[in-house]
C-alpha atoms as a PDB file:
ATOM      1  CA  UNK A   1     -55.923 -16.920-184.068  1.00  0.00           C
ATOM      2  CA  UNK A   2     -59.652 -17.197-182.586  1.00  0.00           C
ATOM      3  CA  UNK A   3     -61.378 -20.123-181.594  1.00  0.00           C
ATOM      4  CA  UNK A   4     -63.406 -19.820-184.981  1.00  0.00           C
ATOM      5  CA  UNK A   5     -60.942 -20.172-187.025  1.00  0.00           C
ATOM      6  CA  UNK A   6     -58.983 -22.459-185.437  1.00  0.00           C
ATOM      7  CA  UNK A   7     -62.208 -24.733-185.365  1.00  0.00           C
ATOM      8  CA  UNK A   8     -62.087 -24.366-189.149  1.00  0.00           C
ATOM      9  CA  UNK A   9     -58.185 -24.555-190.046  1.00  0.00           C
ATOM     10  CA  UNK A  10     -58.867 -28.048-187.583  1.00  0.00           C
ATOM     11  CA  UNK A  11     -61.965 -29.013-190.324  1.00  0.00           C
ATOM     12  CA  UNK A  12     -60.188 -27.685-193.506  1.00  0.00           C
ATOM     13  CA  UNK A  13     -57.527 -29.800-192.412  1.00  0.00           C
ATOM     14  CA  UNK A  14     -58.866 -33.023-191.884  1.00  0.00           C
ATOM     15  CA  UNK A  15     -60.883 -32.895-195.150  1.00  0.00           C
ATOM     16  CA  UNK A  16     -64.203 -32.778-193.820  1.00  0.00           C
ATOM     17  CA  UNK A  17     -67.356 -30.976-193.601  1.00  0.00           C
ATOM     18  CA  UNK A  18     -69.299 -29.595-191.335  1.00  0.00           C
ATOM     19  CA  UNK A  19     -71.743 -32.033-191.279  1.00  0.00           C
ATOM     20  CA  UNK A  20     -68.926 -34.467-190.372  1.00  0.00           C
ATOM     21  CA  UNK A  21     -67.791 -32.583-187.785  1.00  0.00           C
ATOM     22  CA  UNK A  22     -70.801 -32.729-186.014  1.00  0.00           C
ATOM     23  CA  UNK A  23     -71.520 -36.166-186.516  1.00  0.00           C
ATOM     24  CA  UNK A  24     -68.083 -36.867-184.913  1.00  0.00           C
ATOM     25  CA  UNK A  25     -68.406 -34.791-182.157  1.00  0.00           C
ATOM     26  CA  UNK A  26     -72.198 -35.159-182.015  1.00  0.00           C
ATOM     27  CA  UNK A  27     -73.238 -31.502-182.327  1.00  0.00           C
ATOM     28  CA  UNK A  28     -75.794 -30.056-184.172  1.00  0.00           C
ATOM     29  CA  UNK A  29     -74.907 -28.600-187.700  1.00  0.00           C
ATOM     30  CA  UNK A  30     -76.735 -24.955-186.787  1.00  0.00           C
ATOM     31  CA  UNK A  31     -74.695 -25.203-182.994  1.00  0.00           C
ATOM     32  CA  UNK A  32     -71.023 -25.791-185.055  1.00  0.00           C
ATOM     33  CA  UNK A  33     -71.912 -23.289-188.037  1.00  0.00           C
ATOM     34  CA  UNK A  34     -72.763 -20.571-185.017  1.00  0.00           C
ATOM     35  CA  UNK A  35     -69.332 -21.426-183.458  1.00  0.00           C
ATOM     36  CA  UNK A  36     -67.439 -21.072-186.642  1.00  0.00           C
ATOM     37  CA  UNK A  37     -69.029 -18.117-187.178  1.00  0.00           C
ATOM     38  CA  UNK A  38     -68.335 -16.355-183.963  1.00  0.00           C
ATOM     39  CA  UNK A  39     -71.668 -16.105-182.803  1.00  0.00           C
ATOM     40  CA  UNK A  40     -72.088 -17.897-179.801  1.00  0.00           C
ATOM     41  CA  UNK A  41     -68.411 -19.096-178.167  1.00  0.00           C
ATOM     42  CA  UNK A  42     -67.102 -22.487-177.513  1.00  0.00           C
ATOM     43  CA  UNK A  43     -67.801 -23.880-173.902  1.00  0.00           C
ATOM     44  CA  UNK A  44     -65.644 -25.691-172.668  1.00  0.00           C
ATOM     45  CA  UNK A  45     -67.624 -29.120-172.520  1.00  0.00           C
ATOM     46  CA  UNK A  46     -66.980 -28.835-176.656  1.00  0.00           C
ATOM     47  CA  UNK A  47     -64.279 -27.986-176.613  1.00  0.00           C
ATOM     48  CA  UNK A  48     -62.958 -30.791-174.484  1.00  0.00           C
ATOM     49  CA  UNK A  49     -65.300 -33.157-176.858  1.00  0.00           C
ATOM     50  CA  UNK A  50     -62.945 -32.180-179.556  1.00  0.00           C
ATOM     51  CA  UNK A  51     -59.831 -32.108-177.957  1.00  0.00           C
ATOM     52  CA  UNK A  52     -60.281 -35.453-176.537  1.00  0.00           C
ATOM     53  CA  UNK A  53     -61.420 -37.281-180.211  1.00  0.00           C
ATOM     54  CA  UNK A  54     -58.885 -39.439-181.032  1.00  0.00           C
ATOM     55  CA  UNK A  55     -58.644 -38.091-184.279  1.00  0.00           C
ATOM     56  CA  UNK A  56     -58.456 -34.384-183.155  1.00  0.00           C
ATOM     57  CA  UNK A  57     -56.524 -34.968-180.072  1.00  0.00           C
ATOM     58  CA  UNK A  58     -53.127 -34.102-181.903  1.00  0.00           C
ATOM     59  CA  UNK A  59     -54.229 -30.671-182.335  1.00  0.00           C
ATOM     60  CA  UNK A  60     -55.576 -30.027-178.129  1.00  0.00           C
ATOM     61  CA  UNK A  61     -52.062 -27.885-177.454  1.00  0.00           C
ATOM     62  CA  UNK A  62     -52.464 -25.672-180.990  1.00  0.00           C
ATOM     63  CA  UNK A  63     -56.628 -25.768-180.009  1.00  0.00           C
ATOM     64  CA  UNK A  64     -56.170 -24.484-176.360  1.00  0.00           C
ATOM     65  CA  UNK A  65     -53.059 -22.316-176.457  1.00  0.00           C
ATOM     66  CA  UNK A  66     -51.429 -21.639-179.601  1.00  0.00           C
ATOM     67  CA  UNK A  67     -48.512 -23.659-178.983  1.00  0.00           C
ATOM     68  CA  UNK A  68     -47.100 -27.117-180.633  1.00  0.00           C
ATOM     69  CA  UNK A  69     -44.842 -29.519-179.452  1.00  0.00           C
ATOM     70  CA  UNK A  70     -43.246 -32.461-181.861  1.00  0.00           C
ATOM     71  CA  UNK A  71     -41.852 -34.211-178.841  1.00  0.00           C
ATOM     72  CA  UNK A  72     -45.574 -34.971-177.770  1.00  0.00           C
ATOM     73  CA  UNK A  73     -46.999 -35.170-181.452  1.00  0.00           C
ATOM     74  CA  UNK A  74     -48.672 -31.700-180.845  1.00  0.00           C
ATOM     75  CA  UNK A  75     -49.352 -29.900-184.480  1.00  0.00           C
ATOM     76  CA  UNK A  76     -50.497 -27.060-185.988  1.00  0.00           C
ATOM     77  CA  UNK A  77     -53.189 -27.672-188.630  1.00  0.00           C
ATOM     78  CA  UNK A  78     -51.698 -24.603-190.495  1.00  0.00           C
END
């Protein structure tokens, strides 16, 4: 799965909006929607914004590599 979607399964997930999204990890709505959209990538400094939120840090191994792992509360939004 791309970083796209994966941004999106994350959102869908949680329950929120775009708009929320940002405001949590204090992005722009037009930067996120371009990043869900594949337009421009996902730099790392966002990426580690979102993978170090409290409330999306159970999702950083899934995020970066695909992988989960129950033993360190690591899930799959899917």
């Amino acid at each position: 799965m791309d970083l796209p979607a994966k941004l999106k399964a994350i959102r869908k997930r949680e329950g929120i909006t775009q708009g929320e999204l940002c405001e949590l990890l204090e992005m722009s709505h037009s930067t996120l929607k371009k990043y869900e959209a594949g337009i421009i990538e996902m730099g790392l400094p966002p990426i580690l914004k979102m993978a170090n939120h409290p409330r999306f840090r159970k999702y950083t191994l899934w995020l970066l590599t695909d992988d989960i792992s129950s033993a360190s509360e690591q899930i799959s939004p899917l």
